[in-house]
Structures are given as structure tokens and as C-alpha cells.
C-alpha atoms as a PDB file:
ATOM      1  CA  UNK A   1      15.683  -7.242   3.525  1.00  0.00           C
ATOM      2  CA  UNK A   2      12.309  -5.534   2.069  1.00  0.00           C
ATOM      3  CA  UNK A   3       9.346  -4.713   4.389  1.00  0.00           C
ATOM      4  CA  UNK A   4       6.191  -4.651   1.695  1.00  0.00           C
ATOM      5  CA  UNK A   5       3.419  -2.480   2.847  1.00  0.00           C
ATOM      6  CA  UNK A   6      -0.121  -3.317   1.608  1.00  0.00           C
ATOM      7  CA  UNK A   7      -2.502  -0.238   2.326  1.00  0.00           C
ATOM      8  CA  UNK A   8      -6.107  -0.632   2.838  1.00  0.00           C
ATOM      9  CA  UNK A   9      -6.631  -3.775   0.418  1.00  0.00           C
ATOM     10  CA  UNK A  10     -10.386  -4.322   2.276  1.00  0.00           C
ATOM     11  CA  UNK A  11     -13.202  -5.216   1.336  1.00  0.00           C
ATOM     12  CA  UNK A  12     -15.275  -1.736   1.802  1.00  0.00           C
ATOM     13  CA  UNK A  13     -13.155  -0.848  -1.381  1.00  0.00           C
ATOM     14  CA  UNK A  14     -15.356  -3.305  -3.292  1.00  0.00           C
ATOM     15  CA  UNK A  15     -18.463  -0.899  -2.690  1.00  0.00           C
ATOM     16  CA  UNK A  16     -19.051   2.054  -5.376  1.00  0.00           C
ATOM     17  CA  UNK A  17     -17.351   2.208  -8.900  1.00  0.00           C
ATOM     18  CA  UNK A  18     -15.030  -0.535  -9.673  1.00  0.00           C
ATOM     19  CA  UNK A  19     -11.209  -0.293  -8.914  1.00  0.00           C
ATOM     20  CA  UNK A  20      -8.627  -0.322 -11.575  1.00  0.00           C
ATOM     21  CA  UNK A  21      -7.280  -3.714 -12.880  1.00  0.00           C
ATOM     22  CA  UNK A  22      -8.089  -4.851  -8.758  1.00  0.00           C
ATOM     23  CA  UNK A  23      -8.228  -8.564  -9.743  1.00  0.00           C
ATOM     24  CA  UNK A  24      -4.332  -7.790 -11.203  1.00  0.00           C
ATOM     25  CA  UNK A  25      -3.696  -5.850  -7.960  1.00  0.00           C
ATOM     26  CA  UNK A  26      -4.347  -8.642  -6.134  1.00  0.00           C
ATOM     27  CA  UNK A  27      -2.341 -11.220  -7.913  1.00  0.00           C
ATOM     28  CA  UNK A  28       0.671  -9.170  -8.054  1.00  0.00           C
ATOM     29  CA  UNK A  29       0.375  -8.279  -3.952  1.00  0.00           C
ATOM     30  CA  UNK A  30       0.228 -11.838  -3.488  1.00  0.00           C
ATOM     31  CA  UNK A  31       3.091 -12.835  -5.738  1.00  0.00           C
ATOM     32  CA  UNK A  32       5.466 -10.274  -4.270  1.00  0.00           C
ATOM     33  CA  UNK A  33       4.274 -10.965  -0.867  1.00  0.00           C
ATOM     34  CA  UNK A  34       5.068 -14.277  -1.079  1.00  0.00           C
ATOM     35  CA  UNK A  35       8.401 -13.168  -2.758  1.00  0.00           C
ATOM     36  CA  UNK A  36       9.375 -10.666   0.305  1.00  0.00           C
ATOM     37  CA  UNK A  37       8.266 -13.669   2.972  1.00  0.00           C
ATOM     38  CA  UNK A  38      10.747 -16.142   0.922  1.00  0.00           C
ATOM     39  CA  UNK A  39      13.898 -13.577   0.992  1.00  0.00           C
ATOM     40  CA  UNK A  40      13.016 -13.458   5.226  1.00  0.00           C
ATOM     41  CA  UNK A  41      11.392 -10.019   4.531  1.00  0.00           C
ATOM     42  CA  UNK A  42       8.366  -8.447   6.262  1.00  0.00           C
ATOM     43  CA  UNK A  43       4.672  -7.768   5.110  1.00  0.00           C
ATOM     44  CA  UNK A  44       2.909  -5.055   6.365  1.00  0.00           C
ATOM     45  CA  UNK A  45      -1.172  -4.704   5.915  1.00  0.00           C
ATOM     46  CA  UNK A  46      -2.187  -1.354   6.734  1.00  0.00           C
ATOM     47  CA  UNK A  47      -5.930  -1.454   7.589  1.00  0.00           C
ATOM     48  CA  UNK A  48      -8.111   1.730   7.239  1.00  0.00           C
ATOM     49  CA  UNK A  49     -10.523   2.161  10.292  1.00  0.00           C
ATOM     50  CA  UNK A  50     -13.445   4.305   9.178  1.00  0.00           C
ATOM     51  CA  UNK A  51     -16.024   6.181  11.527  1.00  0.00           C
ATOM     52  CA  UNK A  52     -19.690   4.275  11.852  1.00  0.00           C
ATOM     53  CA  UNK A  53     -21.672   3.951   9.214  1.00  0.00           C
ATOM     54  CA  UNK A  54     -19.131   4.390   6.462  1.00  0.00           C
ATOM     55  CA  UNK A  55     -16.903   1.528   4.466  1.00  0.00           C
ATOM     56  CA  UNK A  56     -14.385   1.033   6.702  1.00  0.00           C
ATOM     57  CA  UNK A  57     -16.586   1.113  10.040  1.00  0.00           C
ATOM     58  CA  UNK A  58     -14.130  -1.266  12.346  1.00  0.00           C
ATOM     59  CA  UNK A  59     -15.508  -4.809  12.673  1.00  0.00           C
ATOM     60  CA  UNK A  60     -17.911  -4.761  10.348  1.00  0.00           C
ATOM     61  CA  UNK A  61     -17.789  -6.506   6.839  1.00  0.00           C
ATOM     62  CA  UNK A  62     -15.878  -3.998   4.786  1.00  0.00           C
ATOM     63  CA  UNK A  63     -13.288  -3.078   7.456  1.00  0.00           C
ATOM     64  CA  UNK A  64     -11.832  -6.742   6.938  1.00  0.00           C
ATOM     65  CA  UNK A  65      -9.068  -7.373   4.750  1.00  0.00           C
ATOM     66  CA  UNK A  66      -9.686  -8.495   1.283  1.00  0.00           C
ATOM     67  CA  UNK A  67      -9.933 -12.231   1.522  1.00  0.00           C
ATOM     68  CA  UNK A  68      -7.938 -12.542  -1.627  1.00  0.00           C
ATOM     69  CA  UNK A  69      -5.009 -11.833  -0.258  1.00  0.00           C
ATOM     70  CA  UNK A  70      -2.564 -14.426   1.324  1.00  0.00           C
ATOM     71  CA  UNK A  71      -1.933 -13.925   4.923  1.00  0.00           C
ATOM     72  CA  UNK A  72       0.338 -15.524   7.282  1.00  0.00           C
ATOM     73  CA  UNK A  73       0.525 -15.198  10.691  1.00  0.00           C
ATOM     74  CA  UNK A  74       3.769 -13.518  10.997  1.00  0.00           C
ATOM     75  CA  UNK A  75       2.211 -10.444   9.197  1.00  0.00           C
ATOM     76  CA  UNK A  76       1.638  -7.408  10.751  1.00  0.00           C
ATOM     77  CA  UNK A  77      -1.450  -4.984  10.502  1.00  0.00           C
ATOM     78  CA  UNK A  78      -1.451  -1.785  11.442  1.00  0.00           C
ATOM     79  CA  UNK A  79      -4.487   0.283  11.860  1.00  0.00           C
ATOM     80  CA  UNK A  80      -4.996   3.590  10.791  1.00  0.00           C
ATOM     81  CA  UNK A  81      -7.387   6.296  10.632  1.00  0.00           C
ATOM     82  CA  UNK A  82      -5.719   8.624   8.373  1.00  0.00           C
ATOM     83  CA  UNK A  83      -4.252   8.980   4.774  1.00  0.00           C
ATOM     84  CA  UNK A  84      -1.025   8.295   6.125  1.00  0.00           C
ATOM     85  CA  UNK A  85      -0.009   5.074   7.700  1.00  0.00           C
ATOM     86  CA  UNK A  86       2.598   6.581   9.558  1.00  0.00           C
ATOM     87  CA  UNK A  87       0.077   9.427  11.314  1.00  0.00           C
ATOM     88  CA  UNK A  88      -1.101   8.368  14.691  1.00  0.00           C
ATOM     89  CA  UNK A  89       0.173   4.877  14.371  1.00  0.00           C
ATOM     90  CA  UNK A  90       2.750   2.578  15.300  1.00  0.00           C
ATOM     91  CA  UNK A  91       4.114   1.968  11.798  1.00  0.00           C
ATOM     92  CA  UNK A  92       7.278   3.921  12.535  1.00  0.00           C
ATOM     93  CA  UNK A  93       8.269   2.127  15.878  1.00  0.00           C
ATOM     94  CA  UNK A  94       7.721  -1.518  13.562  1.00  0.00           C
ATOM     95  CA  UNK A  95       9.809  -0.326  11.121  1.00  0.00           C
ATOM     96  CA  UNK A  96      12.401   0.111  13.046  1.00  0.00           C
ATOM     97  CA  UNK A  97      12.273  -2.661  15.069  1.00  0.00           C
ATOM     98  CA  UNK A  98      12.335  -4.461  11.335  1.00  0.00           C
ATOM     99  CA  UNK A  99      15.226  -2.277  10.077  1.00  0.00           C
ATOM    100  CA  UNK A 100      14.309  -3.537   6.377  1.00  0.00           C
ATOM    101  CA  UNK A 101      16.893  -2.300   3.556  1.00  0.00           C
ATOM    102  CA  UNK A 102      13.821  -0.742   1.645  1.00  0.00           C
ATOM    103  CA  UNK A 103       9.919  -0.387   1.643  1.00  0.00           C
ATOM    104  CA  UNK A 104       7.873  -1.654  -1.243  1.00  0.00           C
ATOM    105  CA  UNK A 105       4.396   0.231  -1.379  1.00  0.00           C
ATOM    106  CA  UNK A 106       1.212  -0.990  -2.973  1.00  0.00           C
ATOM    107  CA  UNK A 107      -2.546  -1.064  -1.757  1.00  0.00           C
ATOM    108  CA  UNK A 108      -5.083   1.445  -2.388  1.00  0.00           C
ATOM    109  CA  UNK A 109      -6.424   4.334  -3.233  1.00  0.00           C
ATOM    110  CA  UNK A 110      -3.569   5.667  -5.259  1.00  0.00           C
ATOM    111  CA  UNK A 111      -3.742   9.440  -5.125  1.00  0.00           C
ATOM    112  CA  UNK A 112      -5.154   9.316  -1.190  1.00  0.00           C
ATOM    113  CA  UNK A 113      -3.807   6.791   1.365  1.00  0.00           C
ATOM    114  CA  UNK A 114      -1.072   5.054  -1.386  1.00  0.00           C
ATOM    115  CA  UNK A 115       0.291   8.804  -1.994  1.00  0.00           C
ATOM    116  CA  UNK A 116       0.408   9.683   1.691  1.00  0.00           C
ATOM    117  CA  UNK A 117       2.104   6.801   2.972  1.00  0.00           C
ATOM    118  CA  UNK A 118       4.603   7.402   0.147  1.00  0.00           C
ATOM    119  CA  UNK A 119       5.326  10.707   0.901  1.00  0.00           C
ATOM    120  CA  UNK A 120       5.819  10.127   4.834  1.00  0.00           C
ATOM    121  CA  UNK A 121       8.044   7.212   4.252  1.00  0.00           C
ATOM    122  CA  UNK A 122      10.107   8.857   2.288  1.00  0.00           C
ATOM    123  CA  UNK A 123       9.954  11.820   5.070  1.00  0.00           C
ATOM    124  CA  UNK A 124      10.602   9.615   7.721  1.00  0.00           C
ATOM    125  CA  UNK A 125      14.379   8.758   5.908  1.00  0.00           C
ATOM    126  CA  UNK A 126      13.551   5.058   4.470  1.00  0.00           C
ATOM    127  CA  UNK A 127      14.319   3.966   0.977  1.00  0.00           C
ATOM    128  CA  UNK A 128      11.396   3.383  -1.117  1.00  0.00           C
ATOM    129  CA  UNK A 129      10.182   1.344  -4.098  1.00  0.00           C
ATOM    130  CA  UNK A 130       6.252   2.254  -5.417  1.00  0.00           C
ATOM    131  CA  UNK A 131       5.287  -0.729  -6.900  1.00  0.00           C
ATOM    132  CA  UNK A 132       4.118   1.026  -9.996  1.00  0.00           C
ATOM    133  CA  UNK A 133       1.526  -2.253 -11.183  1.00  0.00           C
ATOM    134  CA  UNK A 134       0.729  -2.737  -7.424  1.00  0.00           C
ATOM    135  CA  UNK A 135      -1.701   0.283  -6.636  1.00  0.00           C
ATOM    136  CA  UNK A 136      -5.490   1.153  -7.710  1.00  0.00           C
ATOM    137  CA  UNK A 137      -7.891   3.347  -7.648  1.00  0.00           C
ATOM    138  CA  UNK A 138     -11.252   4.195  -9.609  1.00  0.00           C
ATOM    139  CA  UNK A 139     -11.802   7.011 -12.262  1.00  0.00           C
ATOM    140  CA  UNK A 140     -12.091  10.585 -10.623  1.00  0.00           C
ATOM    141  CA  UNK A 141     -14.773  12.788 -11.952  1.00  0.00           C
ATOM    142  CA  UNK A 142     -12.097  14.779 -13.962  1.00  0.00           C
ATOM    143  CA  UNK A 143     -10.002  12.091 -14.690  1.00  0.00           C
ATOM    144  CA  UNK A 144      -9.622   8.283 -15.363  1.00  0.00           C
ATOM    145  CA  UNK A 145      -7.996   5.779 -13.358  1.00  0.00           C
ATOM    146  CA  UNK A 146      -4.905   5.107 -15.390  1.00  0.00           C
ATOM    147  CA  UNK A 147      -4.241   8.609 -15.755  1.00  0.00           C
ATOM    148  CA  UNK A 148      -4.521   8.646 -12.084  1.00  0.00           C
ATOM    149  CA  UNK A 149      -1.390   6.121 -11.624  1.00  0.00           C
ATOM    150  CA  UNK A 150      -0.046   7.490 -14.318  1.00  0.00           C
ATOM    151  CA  UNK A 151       0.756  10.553 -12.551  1.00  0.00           C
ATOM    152  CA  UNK A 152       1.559   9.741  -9.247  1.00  0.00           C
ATOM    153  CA  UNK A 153       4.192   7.138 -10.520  1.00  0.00           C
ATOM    154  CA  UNK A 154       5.524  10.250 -12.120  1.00  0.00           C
ATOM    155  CA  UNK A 155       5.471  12.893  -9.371  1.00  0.00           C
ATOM    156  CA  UNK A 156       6.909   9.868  -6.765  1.00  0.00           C
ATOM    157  CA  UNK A 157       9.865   9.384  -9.110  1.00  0.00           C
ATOM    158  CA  UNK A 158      10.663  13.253  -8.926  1.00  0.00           C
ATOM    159  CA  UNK A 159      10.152  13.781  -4.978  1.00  0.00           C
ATOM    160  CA  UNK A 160      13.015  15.659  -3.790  1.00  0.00           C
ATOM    161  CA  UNK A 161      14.525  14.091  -1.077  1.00  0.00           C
ATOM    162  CA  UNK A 162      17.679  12.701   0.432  1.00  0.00           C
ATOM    163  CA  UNK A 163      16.636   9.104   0.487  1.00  0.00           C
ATOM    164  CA  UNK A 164      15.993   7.001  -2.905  1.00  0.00           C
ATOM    165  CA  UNK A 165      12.615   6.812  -4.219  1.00  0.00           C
ATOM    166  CA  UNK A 166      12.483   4.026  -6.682  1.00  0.00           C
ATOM    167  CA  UNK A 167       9.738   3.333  -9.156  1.00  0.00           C
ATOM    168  CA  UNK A 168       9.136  -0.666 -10.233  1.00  0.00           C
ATOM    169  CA  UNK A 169       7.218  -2.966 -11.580  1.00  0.00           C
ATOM    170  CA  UNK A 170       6.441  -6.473 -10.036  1.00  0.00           C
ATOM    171  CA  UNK A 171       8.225  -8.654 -12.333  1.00  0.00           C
ATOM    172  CA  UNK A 172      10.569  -6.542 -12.197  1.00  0.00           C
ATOM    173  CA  UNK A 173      10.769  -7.377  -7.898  1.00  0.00           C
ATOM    174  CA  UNK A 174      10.260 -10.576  -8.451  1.00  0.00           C
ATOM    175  CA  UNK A 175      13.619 -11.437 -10.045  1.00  0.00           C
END
């Protein structure tokens, strides 16, 4: 059984430059969400809670989930005020209580909150699969968004570790 873990797909995003392929993002969340659900799986929305004023202020318009994405009620969201998921948050404790046979990663910002949660997932011993179609970001200043996930798809498939760190593409899921 997969958990999928959607980080910080909410609507603050939406503010500033435009995200990489989002629309396509989107679709593909919401395809292998629905996947994950089907095969009795668990979907995880990790939802960023910024300090007041910013993007991500909780309860205010941008702290909400995208409204794109499909939701059920047996979802979980987990709130976080750090790059990492796992970092001050109950994440870990749901995880095991889920005991899923691997984590599927996708959400935003790539080299930031995506990258983080990667990292300590694999760190806290689970088997992982970056969804390598399933994460965005915008252009940096020194260098464009596709580059971006270009990269970290590349550095995430040659993490040392003891666990398996899997690189794969939604259609590729899907099956």
C-alpha cells in the first residue's frame, strides 16, 4: 500500500511568477491520487502555515488548499511550518500508524519544501518514489524551472542511503 504525499499545493503559490507546467501538476496529483485511494492507499496534503502577512498566513485565502485538487474526506492534512513535513509535525506518528509499503512525493516548491520532505523521509527509513512529473516550482534568478527539476530528480536518485529512493513518472504509477 502507497501513502502519496502532496506538499503545499495552496493557493498562496498562485501569487508571484508562474509555477512550472502547475495546470499538469495538478492533473497528474489528481490522477494518482485517485489511483493510491483505489489500491486502499493513503493521501497525505501537507499544508504550509506561513507567519501574518505572508502567502501562507493560516486561514486566510492563500493558506487553503488549491481547489483543484480532489479531496476526500478520508485524507489527511498535516500542517507545517517548515521545509520539512516531518519537522515539528505529526507526519511521522501517521505514517506509522499507516505502515504504507512506500511514499510517493509530489507538491511544491521543488528545491525547498519537495526536497526537504524527500530527504527526511528517506532519513526517517521509508521507501520512496519522487514523482518526477508531479513537482513544480518557478524559474530561480540563476536558473530556470526545468533545470530546477531537472536536478533534484537527479541528486534524489543518487542519495545515499539504506532505504530505496525511486524516481517515476505518473504514468508510469498509474499502471
Amino acid at each position: 500500500m502507497d501513502a502519496l504525499i502532496v506538499v503545499d499545493m495552496q493557493v498562496g503559490l498562485l501569487n508571484g511568477v508562474p509555477k512550472h507546467d502547475l495546470h499538469g501538476v495538478i492533473e497528474r496529483i489528481n490522477r494518482l491520487a485517485a489511483k493510491v485511494r483505489e489500491r486502499s492507499g493513503t493521501v497525505i496534503f501537507v499544508q504550509h502555515c506561513g507567519g501574518k502577512g505572508d502567502d501562507f498566513e493560516p486561514e486566510t485565502r492563500g493558506w487553503a488548499l488549491l481547489p483543484e485538487l480532489h479531496r476526500i474526506p478520508a485524507d489527511i492534512v498535516i500542517r507545517k511550518t517548515l521545509n520539512d513535513a516531518f519537522a515539528g509535525t505529526d507526519l511521522m506518528a501517521r505514517l506509522e500508524e499507516i505502515a504504507p509499503d512506500r511514499i510517493l512525493i509530489t507538491g511544491w516548491a521543488t528545491d525547498f519544501c519537495v526536497d526537504a520532505t524527500v530527504r527526511s523521509a528517506v532519513s526517517n527509513h521509508h521507501d520512496v518514489v519522487v514523482v518526477t512529473d508531479g513537482h513544480t516550482l518557478s524559474d530561480r534568478p540563476h536558473l530556470d524551472a526545468a533545470s530546477v527539476i531537472r536536478h533534484h530528480n537527479w541528486v534524489w536518485s543518487n542519495l545515499i542511503t539504506r532505504r530505496s529512493v525511486r524516481l517515476a513518472r505518473t504514468d508510469e504509477l498509474l499502471l
